[in-house]
N, C-alpha and C. Protein backbone atom coordinates (compact mmCIF):
# COMPACT_ATOMS: atom_id res chain seq x y z
N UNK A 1 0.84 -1.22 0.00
CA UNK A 1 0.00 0.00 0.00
C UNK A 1 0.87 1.26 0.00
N UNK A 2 0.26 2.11 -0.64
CA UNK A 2 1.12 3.54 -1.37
C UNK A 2 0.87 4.03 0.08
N UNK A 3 1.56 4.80 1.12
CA UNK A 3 1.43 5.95 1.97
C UNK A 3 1.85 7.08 1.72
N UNK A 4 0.52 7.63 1.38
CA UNK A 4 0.76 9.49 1.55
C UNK A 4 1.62 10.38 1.72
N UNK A 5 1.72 9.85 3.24
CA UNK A 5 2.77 10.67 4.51
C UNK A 5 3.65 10.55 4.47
N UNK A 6 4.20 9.36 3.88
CA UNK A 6 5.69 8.92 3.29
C UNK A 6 6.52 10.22 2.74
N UNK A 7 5.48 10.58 1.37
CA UNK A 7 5.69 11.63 0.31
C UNK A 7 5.96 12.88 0.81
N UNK A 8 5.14 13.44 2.10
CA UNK A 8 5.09 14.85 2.29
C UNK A 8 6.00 15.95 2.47
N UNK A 9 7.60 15.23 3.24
CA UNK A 9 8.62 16.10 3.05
C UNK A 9 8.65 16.14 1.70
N UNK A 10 8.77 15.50 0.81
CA UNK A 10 9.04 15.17 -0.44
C UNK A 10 8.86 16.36 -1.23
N UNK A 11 7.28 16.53 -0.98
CA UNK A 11 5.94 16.54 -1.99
C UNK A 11 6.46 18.38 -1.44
N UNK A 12 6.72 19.05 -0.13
CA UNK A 12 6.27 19.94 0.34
C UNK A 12 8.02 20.97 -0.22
N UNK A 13 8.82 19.91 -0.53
CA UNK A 13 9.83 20.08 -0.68
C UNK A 13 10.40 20.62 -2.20
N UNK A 14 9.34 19.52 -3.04
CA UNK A 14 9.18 20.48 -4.59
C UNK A 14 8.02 21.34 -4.72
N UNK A 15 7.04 21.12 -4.06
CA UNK A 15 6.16 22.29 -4.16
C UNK A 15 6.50 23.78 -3.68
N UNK A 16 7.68 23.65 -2.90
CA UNK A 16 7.67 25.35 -2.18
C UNK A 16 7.42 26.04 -1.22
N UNK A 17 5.68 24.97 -1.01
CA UNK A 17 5.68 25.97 0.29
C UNK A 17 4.93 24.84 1.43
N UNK A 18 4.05 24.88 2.35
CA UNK A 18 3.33 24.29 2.91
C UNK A 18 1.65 24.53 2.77
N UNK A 19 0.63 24.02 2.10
CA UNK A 19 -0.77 23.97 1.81
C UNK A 19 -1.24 22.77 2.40
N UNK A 20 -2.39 22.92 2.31
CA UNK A 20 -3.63 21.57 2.50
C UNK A 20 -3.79 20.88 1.14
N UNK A 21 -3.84 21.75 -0.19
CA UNK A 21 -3.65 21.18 -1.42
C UNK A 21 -2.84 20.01 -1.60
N UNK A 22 -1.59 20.54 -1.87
CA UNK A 22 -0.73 19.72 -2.01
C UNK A 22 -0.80 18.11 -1.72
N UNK A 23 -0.79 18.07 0.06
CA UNK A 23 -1.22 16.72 0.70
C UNK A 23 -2.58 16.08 0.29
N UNK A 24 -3.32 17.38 -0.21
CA UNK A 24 -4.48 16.43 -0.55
C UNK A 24 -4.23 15.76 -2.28
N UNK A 25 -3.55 15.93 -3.13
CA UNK A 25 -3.49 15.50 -4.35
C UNK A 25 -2.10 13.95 -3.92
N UNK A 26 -1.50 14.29 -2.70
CA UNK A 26 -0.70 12.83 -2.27
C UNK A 26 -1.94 11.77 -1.71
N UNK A 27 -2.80 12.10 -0.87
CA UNK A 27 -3.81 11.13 -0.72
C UNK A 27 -5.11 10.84 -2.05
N UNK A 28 -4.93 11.62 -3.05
CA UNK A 28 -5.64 11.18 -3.71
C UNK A 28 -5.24 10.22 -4.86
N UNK A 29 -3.82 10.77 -4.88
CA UNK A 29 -2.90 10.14 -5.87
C UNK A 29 -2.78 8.55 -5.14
N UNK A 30 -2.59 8.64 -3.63
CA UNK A 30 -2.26 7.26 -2.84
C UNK A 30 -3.07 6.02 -3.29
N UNK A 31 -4.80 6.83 -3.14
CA UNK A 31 -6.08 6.06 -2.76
C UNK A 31 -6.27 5.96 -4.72
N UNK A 32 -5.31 6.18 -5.44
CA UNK A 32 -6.11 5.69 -6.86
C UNK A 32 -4.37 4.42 -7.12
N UNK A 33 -3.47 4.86 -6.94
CA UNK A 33 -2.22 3.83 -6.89
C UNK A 33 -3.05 2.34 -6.35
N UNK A 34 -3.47 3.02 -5.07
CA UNK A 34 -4.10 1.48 -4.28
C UNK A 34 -4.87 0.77 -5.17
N UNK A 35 -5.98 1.46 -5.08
CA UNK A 35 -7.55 1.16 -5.58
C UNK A 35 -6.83 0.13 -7.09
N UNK A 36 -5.88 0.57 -7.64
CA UNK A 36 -5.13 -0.08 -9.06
C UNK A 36 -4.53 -1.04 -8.68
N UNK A 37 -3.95 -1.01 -7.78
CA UNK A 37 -2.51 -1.86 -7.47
C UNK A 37 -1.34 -1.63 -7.84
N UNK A 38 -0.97 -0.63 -7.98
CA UNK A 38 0.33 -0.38 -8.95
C UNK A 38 0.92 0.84 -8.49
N UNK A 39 2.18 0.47 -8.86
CA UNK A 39 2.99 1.12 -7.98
C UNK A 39 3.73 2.68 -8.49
N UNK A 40 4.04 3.68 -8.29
CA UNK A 40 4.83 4.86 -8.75
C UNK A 40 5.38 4.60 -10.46
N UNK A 41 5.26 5.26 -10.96
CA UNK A 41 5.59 5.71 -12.69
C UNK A 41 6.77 6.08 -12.65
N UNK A 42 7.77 4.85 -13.13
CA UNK A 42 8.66 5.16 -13.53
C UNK A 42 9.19 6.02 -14.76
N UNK A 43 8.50 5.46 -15.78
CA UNK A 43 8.81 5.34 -17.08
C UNK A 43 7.32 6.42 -17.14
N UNK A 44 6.42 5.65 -18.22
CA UNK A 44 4.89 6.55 -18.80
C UNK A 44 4.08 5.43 -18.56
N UNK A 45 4.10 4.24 -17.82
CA UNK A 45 3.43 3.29 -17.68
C UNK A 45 1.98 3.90 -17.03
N UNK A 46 2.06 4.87 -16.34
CA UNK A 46 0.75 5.69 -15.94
C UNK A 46 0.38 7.08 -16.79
N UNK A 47 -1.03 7.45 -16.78
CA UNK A 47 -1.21 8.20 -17.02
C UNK A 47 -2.17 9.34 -16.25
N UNK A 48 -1.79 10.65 -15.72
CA UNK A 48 -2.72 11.20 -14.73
C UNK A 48 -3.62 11.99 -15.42
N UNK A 49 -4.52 12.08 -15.38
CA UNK A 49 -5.78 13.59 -15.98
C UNK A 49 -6.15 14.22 -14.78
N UNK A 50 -5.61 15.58 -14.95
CA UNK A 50 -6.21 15.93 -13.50
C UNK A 50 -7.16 17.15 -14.06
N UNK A 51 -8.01 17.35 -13.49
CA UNK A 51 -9.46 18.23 -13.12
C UNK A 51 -9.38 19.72 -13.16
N UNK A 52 -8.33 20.10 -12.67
CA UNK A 52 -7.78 21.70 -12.52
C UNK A 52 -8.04 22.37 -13.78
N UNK A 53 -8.04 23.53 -13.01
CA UNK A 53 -7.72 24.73 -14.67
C UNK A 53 -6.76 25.36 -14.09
N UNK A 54 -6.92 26.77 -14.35
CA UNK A 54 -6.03 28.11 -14.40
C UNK A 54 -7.02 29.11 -13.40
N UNK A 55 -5.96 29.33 -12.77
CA UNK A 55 -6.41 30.93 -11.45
C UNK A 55 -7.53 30.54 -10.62
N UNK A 56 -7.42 29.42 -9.95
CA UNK A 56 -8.81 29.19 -8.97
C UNK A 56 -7.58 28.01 -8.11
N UNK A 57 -7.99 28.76 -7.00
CA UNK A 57 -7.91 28.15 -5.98
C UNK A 57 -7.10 26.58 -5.47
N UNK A 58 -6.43 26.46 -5.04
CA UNK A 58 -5.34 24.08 -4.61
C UNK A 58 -5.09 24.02 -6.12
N UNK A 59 -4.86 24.42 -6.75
CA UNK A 59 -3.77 23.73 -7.92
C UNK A 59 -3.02 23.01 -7.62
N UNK A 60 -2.70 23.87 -6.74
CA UNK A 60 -1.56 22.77 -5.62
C UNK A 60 -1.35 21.49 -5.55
N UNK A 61 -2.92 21.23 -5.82
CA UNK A 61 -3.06 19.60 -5.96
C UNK A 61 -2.85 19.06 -6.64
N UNK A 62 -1.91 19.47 -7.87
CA UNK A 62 -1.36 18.90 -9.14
C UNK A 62 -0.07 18.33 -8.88
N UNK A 63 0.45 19.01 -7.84
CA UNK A 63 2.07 18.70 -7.74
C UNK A 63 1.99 17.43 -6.47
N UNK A 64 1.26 17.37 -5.92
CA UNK A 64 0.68 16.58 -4.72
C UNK A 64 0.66 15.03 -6.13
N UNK A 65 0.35 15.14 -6.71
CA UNK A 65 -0.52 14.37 -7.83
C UNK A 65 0.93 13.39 -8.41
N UNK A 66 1.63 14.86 -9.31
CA UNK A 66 2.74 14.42 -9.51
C UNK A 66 3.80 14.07 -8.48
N UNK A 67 4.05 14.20 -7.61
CA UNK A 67 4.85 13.27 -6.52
C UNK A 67 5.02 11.88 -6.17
N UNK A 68 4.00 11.67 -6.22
CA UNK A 68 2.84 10.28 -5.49
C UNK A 68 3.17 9.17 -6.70
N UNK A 69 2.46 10.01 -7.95
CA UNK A 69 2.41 9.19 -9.14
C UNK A 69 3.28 8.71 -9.57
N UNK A 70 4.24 10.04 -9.79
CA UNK A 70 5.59 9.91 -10.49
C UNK A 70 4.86 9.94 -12.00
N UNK A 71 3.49 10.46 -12.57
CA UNK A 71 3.25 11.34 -13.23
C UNK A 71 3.86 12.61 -13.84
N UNK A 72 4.51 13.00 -14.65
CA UNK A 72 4.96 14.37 -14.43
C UNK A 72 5.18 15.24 -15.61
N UNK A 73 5.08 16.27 -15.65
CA UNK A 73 4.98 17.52 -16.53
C UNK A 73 6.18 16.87 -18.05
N UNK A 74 7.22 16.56 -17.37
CA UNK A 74 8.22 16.00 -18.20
C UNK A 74 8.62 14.63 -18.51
N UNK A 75 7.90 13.92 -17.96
CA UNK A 75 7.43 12.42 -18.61
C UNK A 75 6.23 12.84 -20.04
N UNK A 76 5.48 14.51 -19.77
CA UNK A 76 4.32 13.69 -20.22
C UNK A 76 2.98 13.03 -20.16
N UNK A 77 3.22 12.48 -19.06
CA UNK A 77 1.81 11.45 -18.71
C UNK A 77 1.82 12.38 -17.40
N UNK A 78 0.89 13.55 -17.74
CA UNK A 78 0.11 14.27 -16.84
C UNK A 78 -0.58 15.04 -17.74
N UNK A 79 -1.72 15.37 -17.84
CA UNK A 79 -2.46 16.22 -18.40
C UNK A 79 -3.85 16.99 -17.49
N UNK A 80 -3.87 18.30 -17.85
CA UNK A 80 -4.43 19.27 -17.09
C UNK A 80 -5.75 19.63 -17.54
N UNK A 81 -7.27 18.79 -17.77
CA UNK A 81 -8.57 18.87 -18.30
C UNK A 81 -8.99 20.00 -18.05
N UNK A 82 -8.49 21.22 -17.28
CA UNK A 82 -9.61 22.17 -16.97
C UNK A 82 -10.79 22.39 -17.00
N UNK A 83 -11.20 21.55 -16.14
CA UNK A 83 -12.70 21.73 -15.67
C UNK A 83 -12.50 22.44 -14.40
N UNK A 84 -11.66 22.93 -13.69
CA UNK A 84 -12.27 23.76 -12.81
C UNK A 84 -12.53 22.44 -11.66
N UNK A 85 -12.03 21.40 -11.10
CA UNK A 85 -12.35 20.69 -10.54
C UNK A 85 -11.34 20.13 -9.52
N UNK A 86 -11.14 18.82 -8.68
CA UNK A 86 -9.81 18.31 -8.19
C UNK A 86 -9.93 16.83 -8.47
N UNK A 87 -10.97 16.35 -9.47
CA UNK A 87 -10.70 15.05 -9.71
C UNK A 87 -9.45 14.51 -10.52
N UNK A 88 -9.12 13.15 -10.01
CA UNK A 88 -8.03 12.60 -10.91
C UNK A 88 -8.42 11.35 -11.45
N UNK A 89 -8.24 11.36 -12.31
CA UNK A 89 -8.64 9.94 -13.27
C UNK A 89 -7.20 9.68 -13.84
N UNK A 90 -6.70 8.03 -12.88
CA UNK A 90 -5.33 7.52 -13.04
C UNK A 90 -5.44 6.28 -13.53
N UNK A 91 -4.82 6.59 -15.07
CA UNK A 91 -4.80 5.55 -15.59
C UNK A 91 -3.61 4.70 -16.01
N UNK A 92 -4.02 2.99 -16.04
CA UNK A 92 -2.86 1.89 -15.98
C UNK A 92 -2.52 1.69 -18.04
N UNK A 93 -1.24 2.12 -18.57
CA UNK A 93 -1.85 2.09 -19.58
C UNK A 93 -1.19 0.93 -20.04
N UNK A 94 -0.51 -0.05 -19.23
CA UNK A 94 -0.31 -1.35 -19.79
C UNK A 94 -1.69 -2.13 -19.84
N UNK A 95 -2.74 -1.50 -18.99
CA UNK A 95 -3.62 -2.37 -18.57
C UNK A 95 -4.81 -1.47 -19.35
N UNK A 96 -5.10 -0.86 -19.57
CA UNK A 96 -6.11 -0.03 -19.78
C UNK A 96 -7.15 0.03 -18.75
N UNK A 97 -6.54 0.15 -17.51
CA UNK A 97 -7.84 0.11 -16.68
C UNK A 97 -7.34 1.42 -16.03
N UNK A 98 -8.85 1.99 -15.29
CA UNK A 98 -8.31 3.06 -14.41
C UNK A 98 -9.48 3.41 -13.42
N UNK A 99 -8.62 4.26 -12.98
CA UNK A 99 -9.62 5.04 -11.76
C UNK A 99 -9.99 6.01 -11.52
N UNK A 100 -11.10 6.91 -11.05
CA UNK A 100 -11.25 8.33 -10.35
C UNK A 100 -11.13 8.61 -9.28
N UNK A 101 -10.48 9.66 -8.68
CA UNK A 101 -10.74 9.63 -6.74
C UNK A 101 -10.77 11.07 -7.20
N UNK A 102 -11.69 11.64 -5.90
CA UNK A 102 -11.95 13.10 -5.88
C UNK A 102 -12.24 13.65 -4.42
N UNK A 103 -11.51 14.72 -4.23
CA UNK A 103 -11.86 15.00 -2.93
C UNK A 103 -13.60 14.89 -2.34
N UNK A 104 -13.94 15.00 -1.45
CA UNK A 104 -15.49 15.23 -0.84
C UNK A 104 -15.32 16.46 -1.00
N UNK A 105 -17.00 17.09 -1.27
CA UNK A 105 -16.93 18.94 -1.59
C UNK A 105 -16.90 18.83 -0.04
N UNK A 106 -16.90 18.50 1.48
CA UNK A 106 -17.36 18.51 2.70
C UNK A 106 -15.70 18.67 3.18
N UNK A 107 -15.25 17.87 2.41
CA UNK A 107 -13.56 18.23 2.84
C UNK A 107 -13.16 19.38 2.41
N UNK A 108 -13.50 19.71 0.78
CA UNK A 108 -12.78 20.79 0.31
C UNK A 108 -13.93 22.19 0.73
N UNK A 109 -14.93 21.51 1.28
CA UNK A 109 -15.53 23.05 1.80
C UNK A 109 -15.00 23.35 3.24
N UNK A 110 -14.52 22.51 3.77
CA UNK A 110 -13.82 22.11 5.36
C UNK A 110 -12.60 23.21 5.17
N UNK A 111 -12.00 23.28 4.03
CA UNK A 111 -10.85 23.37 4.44
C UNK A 111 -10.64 24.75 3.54
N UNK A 112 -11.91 25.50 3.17
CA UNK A 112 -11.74 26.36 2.76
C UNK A 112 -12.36 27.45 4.10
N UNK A 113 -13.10 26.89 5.20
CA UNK A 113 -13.53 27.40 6.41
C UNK A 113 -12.67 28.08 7.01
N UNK A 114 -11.14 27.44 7.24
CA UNK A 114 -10.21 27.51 7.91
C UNK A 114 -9.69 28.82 7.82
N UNK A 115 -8.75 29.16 8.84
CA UNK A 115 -8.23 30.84 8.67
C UNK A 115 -6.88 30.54 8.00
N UNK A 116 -6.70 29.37 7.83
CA UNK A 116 -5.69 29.59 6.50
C UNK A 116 -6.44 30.55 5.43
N UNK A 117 -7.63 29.88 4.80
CA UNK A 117 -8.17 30.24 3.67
C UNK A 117 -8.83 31.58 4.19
N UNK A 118 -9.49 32.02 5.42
CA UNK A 118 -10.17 32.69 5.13
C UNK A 118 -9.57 34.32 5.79
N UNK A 119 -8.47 33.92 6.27
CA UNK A 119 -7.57 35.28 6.83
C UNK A 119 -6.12 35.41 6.30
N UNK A 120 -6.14 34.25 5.37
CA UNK A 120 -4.51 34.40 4.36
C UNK A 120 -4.76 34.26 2.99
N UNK A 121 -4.85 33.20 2.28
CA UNK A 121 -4.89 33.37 0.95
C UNK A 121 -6.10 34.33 0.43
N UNK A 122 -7.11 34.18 1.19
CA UNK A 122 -8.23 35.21 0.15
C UNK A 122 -7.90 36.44 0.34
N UNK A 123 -7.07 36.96 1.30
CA UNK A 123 -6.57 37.79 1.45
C UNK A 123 -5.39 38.35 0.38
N UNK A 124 -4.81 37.14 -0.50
CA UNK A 124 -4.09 37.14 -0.88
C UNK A 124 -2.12 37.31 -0.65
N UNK A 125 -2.52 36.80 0.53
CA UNK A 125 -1.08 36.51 1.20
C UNK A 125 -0.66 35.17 1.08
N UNK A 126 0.54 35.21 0.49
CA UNK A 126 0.77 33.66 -0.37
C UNK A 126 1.59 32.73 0.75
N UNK A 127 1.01 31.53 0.48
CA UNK A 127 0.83 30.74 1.99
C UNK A 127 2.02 30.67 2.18
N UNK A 128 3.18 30.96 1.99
CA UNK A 128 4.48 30.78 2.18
C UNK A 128 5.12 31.50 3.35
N UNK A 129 3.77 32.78 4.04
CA UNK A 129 3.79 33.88 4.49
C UNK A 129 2.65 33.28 5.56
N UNK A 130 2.26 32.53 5.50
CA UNK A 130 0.92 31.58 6.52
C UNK A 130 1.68 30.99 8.22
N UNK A 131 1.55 31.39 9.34
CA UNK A 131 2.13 30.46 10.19
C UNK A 131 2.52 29.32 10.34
N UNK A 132 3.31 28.78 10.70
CA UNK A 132 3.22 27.51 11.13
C UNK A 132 2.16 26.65 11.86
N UNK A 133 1.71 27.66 13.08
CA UNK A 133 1.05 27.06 13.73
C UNK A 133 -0.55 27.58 12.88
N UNK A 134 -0.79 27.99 11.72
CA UNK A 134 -1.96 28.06 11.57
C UNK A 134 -2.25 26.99 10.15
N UNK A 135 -1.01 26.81 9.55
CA UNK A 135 -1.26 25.87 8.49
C UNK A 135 -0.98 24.44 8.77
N UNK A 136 0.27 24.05 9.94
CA UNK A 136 0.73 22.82 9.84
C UNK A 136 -0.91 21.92 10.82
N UNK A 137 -1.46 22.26 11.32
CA UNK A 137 -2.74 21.31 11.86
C UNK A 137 -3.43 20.59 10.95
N UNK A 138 -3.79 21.71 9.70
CA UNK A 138 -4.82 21.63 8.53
C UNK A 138 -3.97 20.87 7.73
N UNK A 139 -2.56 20.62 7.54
CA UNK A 139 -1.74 19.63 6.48
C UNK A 139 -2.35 18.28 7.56
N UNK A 140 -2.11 18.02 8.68
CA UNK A 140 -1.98 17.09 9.56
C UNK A 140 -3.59 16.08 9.21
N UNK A 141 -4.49 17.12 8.93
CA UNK A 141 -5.84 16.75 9.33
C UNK A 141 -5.85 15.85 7.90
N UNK A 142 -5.27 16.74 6.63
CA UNK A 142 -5.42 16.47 5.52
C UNK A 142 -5.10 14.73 5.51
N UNK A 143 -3.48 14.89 5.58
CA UNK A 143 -2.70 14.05 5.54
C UNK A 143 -3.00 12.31 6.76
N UNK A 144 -4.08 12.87 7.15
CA UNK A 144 -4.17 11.66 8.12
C UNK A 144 -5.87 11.16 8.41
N UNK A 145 -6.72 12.24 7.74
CA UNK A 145 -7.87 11.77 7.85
C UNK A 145 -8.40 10.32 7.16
N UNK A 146 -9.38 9.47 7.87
CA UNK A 146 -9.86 8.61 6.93
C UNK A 146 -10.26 8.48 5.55
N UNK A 147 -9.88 7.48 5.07
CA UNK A 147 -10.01 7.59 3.34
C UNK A 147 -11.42 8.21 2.96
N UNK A 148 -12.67 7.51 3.82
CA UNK A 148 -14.05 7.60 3.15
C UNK A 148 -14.28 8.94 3.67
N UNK A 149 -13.88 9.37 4.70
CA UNK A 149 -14.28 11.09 5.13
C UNK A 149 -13.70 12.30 4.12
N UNK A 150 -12.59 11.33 3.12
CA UNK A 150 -11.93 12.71 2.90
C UNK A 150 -12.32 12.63 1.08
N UNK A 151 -12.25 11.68 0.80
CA UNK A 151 -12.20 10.99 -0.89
C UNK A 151 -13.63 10.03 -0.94
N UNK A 152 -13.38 10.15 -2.50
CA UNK A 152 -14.59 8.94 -3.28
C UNK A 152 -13.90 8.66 -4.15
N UNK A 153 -13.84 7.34 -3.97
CA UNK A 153 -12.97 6.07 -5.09
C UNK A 153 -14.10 5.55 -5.96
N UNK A 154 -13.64 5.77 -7.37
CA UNK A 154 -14.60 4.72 -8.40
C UNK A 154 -14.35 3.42 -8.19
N UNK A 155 -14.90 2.97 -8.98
CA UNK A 155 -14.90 1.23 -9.13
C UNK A 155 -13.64 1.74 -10.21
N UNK A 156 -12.81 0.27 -10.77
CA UNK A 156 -12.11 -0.14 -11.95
C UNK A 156 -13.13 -0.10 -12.78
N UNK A 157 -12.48 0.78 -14.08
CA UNK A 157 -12.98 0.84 -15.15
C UNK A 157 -11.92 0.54 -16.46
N UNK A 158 -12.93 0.37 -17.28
CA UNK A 158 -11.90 0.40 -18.74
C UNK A 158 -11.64 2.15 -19.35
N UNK A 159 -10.16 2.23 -19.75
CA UNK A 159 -9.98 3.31 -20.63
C UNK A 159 -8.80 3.17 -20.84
N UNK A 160 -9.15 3.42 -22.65
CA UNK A 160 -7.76 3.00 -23.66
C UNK A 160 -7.43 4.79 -23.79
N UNK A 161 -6.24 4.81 -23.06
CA UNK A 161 -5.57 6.18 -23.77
C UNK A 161 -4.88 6.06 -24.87
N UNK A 162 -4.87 7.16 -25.39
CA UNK A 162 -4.26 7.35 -26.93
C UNK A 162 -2.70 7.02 -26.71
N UNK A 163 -1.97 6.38 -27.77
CA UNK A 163 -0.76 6.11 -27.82
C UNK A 163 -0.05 7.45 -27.98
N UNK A 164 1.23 6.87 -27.17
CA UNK A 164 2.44 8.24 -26.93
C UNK A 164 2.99 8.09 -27.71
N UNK A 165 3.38 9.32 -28.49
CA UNK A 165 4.02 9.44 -29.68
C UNK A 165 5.53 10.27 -29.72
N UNK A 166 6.07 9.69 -29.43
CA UNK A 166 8.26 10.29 -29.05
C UNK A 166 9.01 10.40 -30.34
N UNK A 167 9.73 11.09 -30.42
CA UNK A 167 10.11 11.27 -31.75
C UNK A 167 12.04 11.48 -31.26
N UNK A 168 12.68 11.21 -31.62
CA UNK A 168 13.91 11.74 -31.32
C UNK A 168 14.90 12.76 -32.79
N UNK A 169 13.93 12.95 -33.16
CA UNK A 169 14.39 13.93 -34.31
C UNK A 169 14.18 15.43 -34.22
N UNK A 170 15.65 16.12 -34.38
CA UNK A 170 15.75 17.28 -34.33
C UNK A 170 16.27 18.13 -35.41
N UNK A 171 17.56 19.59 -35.14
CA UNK A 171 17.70 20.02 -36.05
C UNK A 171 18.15 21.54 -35.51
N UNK A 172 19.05 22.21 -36.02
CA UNK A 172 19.46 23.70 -35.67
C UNK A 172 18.96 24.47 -36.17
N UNK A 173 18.36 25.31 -35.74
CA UNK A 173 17.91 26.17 -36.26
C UNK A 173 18.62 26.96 -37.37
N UNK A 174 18.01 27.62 -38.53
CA UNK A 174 19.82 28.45 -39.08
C UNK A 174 19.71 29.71 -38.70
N UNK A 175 18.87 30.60 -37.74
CA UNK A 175 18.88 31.82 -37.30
C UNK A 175 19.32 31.93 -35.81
N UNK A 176 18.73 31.74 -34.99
CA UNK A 176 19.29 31.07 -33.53
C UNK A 176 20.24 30.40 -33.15
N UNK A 177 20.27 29.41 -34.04
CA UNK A 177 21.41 27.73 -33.35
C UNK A 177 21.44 27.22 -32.52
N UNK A 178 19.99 27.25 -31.98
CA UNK A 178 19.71 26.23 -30.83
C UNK A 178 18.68 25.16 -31.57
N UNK A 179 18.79 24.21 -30.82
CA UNK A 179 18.37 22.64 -31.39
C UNK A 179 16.68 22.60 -31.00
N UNK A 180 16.32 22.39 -31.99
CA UNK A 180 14.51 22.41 -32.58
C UNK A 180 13.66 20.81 -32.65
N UNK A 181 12.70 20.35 -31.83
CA UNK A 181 12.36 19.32 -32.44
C UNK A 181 12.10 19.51 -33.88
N UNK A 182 11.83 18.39 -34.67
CA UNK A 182 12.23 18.26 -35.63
C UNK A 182 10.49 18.74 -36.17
N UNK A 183 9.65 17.97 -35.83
CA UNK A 183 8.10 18.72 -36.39
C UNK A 183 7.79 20.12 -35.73
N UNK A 184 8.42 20.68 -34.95
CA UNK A 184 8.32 22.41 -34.65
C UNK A 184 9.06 23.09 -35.62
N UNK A 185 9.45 22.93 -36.83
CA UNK A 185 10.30 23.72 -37.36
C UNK A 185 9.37 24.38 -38.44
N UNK A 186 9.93 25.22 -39.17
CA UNK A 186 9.27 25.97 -39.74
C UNK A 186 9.51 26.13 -41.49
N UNK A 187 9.64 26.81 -42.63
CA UNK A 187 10.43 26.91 -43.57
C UNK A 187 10.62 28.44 -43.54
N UNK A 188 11.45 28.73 -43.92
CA UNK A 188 11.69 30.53 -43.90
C UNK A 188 12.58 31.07 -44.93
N UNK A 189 12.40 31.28 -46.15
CA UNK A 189 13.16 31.57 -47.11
C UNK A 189 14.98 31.25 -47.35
N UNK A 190 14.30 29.56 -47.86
CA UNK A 190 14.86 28.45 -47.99
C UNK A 190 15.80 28.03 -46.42
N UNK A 191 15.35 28.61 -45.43
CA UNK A 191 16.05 28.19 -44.36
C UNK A 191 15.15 27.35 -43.47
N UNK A 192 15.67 26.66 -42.26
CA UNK A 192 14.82 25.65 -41.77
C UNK A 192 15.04 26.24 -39.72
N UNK A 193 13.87 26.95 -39.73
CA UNK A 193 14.13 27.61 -38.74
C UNK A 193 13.14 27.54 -37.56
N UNK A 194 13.47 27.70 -35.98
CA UNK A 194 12.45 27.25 -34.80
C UNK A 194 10.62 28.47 -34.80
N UNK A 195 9.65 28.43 -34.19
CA UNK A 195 8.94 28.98 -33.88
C UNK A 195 8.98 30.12 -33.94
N UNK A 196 9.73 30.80 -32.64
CA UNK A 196 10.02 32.07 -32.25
C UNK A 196 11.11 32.79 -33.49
N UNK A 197 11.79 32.38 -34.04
CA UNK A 197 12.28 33.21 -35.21
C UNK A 197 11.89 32.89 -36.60
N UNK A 198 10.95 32.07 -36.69
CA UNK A 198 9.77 32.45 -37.42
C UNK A 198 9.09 33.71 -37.17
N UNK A 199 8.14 33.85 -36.28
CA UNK A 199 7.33 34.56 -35.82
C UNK A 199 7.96 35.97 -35.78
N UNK A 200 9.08 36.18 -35.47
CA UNK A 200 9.76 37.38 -35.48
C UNK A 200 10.24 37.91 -36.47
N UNK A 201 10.87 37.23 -37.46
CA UNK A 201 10.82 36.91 -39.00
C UNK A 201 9.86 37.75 -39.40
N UNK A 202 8.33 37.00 -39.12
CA UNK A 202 7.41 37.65 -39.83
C UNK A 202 6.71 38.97 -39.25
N UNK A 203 6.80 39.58 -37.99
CA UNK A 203 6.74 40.49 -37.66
C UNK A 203 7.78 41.58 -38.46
N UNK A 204 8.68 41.39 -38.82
CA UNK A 204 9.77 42.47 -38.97
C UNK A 204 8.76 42.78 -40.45
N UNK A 205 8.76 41.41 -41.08
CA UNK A 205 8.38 41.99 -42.82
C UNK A 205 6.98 42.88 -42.85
């Protein structure tokens, strides 16, 4: 069995700072590892979808996500659905099976009660700037509450994700001279050149 708490120096250690987020995307990440049977992503053998968008509130819970999983921005096998949500749907893709776990709105309304949330961040004081003694309880509560009080686990389901597609072909740019994947390149009067001096290229003309 995956433990959480294991992760949290870990988890609190690439994230930056200390949140309730964070720990909560290690227990959610824990309780979908379990619920699978399978263990941390080495390689891309997993795949995470997480729920989040942009500018609202525990994002946090992405990096919580990627810790646990071993999911990650630079494997790849993490992707960001923006719905505005904190579900994760973790999928086995040797197996094609997978799972959802999602916080309880009772937890995540719990823990938006708190004077973390309601005398620091909405305030907009970035939790890094939060007490000790007013944030480390609310990691504690996170990090140790019962599974069914805090999460909802799906059943195993089927889902075939789309095949990963790696390419190891590149190429120098001839304006820059820094090295271009090889399908980002561009054509530019007869030269074979990256994005950004494309684009600048065509601004000048």
């Amino acid at each position: 069995m995956v433990q959480a708490k294991e992760f949290l120096t870990a988890g609190q250690m690439f994230h930056g700072h200390k949140c309730p987020a964070m720990p909560m995307g290690l227990r959610v990440g824990a309780a979908a590892l379990n619920k699978l049977g399978v263990g941390r992503s080495p390689d891309g053998q997993l795949l995470a979808l997480v729920e989040i968008g942009e500018g609202h509130c525990a994002t946090c819970f992405a990096d919580g996500v990627q810790m646990i999983t071993g999911c990650t921005f630079g494997k790849g096998n993490i992707k960001r659905l923006n719905l505005g949500k904190w579900g994760l749907t973790l999928v086995d893709t040797t197996t094609n099976r997978a799972v959802r776990v999602a916080p309880t709105a009772e937890a995540m309304q719990g823990n938006k009660k708190t004077e973390f949330f309601t005398e620091y961040r909405m305030k907009h004081i970035p939790a890094s700037k939060v007490p000790a003694e007013i944030i480390d309880p609310l990691i504690e509560k996170v990090i140790n509450a019962p599974e069914d009080k805090l999460l909802v686990v799906s059943e195993v389901f089927d889902y075939e994700a789309p095949p990963k597609v790696e390419t190891f072909s590149s190429f120098v740019c001839d304006i820059c001279g820094e090295m271009v994947v090889e399908g980002y390149g561009r054509p530019l009067d007869g030269q074979k050149v990256c994005q950004p001096c494309y684009e600048k290229a065509q601004k000048e003309n």
